[in-house]
C-alpha atoms as a PDB file:
ATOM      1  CA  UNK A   1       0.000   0.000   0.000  1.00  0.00           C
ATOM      2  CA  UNK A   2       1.206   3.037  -1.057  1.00  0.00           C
ATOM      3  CA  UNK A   3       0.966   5.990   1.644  1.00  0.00           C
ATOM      4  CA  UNK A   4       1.678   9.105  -0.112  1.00  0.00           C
ATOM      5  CA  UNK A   5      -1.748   8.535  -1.782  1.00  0.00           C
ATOM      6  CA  UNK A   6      -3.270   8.499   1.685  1.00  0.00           C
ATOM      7  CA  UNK A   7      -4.316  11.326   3.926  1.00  0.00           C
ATOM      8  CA  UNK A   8      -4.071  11.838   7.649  1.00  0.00           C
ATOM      9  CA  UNK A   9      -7.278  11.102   9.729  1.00  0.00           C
ATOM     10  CA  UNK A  10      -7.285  13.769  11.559  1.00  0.00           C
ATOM     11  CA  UNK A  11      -5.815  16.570   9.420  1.00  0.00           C
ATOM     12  CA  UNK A  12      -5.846  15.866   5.456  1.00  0.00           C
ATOM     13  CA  UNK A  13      -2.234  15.845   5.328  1.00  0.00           C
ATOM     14  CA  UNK A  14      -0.364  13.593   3.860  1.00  0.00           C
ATOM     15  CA  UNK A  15       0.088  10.220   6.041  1.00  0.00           C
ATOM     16  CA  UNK A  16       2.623   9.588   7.814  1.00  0.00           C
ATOM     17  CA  UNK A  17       2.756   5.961   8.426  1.00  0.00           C
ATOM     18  CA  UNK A  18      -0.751   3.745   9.838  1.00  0.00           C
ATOM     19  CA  UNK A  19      -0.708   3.922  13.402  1.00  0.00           C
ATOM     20  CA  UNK A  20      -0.326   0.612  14.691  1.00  0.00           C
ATOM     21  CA  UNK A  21      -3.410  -2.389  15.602  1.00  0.00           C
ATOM     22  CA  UNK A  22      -6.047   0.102  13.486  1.00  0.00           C
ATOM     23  CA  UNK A  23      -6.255   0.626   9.280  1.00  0.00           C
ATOM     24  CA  UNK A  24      -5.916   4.658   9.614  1.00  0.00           C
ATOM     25  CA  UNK A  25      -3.289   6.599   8.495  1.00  0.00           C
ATOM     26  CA  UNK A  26      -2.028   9.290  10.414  1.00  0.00           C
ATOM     27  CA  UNK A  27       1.163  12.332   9.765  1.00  0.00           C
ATOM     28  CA  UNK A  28       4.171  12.693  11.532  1.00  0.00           C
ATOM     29  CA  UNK A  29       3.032  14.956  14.082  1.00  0.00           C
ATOM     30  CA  UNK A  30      -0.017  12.860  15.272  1.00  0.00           C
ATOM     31  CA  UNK A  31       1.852   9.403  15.283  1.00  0.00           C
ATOM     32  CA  UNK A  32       4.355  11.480  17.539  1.00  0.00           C
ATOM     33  CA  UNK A  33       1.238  12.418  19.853  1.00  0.00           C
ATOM     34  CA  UNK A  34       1.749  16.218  19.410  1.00  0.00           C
ATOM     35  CA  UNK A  35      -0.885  16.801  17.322  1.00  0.00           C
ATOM     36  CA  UNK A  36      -1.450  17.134  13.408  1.00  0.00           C
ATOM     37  CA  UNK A  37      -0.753  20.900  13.733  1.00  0.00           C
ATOM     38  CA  UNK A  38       3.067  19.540  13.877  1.00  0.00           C
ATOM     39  CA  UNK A  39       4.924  19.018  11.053  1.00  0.00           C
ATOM     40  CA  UNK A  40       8.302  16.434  11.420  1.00  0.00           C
ATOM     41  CA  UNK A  41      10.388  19.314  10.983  1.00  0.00           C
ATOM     42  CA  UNK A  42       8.970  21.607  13.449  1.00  0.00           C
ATOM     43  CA  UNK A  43       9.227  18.564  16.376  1.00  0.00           C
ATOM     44  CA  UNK A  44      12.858  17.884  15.293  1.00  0.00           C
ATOM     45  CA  UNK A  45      13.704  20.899  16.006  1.00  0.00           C
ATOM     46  CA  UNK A  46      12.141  21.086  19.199  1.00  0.00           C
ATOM     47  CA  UNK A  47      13.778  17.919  20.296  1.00  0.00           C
ATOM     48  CA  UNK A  48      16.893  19.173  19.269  1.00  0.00           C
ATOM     49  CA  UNK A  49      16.699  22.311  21.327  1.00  0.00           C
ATOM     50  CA  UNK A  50      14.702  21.222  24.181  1.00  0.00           C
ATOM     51  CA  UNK A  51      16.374  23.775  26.350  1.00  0.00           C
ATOM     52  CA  UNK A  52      15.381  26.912  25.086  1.00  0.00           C
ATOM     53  CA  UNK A  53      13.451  28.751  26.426  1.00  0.00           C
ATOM     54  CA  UNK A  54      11.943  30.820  23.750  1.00  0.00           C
ATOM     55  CA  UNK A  55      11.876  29.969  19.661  1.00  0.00           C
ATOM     56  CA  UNK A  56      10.000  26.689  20.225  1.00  0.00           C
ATOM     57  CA  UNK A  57       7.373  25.392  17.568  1.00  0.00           C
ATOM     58  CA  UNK A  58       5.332  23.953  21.098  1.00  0.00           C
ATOM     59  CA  UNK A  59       6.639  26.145  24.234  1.00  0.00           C
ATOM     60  CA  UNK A  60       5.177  23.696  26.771  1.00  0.00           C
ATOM     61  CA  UNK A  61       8.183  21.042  25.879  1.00  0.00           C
ATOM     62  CA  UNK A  62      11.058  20.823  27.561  1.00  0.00           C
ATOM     63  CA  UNK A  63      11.361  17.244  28.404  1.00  0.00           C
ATOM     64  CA  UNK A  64      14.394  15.478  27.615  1.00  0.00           C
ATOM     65  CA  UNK A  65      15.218  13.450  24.639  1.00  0.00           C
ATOM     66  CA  UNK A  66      15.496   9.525  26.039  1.00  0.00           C
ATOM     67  CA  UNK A  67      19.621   8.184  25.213  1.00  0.00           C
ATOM     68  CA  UNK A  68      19.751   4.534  24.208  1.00  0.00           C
ATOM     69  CA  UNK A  69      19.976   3.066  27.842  1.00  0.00           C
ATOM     70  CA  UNK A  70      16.362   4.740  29.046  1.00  0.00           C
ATOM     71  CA  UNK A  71      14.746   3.868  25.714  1.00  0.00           C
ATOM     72  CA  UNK A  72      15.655   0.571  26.206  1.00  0.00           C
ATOM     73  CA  UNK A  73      14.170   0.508  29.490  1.00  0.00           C
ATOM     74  CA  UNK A  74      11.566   2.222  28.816  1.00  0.00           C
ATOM     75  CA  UNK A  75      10.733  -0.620  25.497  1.00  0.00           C
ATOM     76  CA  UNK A  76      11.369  -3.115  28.271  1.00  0.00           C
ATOM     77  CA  UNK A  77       8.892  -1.737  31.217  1.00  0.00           C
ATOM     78  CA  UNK A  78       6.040  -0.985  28.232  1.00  0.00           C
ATOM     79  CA  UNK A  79       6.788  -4.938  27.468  1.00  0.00           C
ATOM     80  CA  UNK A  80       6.425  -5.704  31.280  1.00  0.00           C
ATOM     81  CA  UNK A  81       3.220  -3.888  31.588  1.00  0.00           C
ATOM     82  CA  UNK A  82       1.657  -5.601  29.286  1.00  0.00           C
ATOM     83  CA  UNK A  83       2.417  -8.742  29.867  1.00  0.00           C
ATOM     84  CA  UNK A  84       0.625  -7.757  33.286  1.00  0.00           C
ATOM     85  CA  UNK A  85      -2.234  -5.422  31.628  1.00  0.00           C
ATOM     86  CA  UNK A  86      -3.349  -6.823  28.472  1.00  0.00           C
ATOM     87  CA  UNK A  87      -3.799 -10.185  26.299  1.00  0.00           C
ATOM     88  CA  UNK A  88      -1.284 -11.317  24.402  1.00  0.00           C
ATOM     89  CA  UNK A  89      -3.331 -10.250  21.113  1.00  0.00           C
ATOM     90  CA  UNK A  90      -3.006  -7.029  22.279  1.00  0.00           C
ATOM     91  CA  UNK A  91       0.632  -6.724  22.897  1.00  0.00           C
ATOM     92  CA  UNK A  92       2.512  -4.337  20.752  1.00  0.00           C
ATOM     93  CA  UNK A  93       5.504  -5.829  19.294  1.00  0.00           C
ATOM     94  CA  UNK A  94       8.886  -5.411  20.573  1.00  0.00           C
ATOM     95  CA  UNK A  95       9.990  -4.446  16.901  1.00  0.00           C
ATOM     96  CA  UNK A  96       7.898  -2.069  16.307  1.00  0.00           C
ATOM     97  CA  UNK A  97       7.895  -0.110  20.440  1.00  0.00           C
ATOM     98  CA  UNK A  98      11.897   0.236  18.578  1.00  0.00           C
ATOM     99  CA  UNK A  99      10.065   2.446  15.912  1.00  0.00           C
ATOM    100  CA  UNK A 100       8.738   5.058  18.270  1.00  0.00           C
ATOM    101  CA  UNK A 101       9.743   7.561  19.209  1.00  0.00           C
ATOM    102  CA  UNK A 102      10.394   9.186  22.561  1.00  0.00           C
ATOM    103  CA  UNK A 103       6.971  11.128  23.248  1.00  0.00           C
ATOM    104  CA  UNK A 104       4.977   8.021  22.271  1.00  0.00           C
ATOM    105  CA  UNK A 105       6.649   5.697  24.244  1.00  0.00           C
ATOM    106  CA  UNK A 106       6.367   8.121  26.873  1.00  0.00           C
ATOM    107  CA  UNK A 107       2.681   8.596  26.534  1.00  0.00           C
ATOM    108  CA  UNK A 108       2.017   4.634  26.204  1.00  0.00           C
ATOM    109  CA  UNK A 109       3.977   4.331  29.712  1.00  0.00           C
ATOM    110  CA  UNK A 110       1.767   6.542  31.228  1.00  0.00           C
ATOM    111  CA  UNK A 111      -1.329   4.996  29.864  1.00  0.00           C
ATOM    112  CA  UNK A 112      -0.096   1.590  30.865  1.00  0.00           C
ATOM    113  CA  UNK A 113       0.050   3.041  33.973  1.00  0.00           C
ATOM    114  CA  UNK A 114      -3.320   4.195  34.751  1.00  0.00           C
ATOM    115  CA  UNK A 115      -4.980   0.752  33.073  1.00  0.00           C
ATOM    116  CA  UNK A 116      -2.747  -0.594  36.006  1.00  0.00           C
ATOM    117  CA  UNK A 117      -3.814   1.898  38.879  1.00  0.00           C
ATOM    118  CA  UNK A 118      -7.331   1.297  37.763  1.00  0.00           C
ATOM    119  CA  UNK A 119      -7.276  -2.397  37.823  1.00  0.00           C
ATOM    120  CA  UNK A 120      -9.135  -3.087  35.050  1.00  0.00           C
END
């Protein structure tokens, strides 16, 4: 499947890549869980400088990029979650957690986490 024919969901833009376990395509800044306002370009360079204080595309981030020691535990603690959360159809594979980037794996921590506080 070809996705430069394909639009994003949420924006019109052009797709970024099909957001895993569901058929819609999504762009660059909505796979990265920014928001489809945010183009690829504008995050990198946000990521990049993550200490300024002024010049940012999205002001509100400052957090830290993850080095290859966190993101590996942080692909390893999603994993662990759920194992303990979810069935196994539902598990996200460890090749493709590798894919993500920082802000989404991030984000799927934290929603691991409150499936887990809630007990459900």
């Amino acid at each position: 499947m070809n996705l430069k024919k394909l639009t994003c969901v949420g924006c019109d833009n052009p797709a970024y890549m099909f957001e895993y376990g569901t058929d819609q395509p999504v762009c660059y800044g909505m796979w990265t869980t920014w928001g489809c306002y945010y183009t690829k370009e504008m995050i990198e360079y946000d990521r990049k400088y993550y200490f300024q204080t002024e010049g940012k595309n999205r002001m509100e981030y400052n957090a830290m990029p993850l080095d290859t020691k966190e993101r590996k535990k942080t692909v390893k603690h999603i994993e662990e979650l759920q194992k303990s959360e979810y069935q196994e159809i539902s598990w996200i594979p460890h090749e493709e957690l590798l894919k993500w980037h920082d802000e989404k794996l991030k984000t799927q921590v934290r929603i691991l986490e409150q499936v887990k506080g809630t007990g459900t």
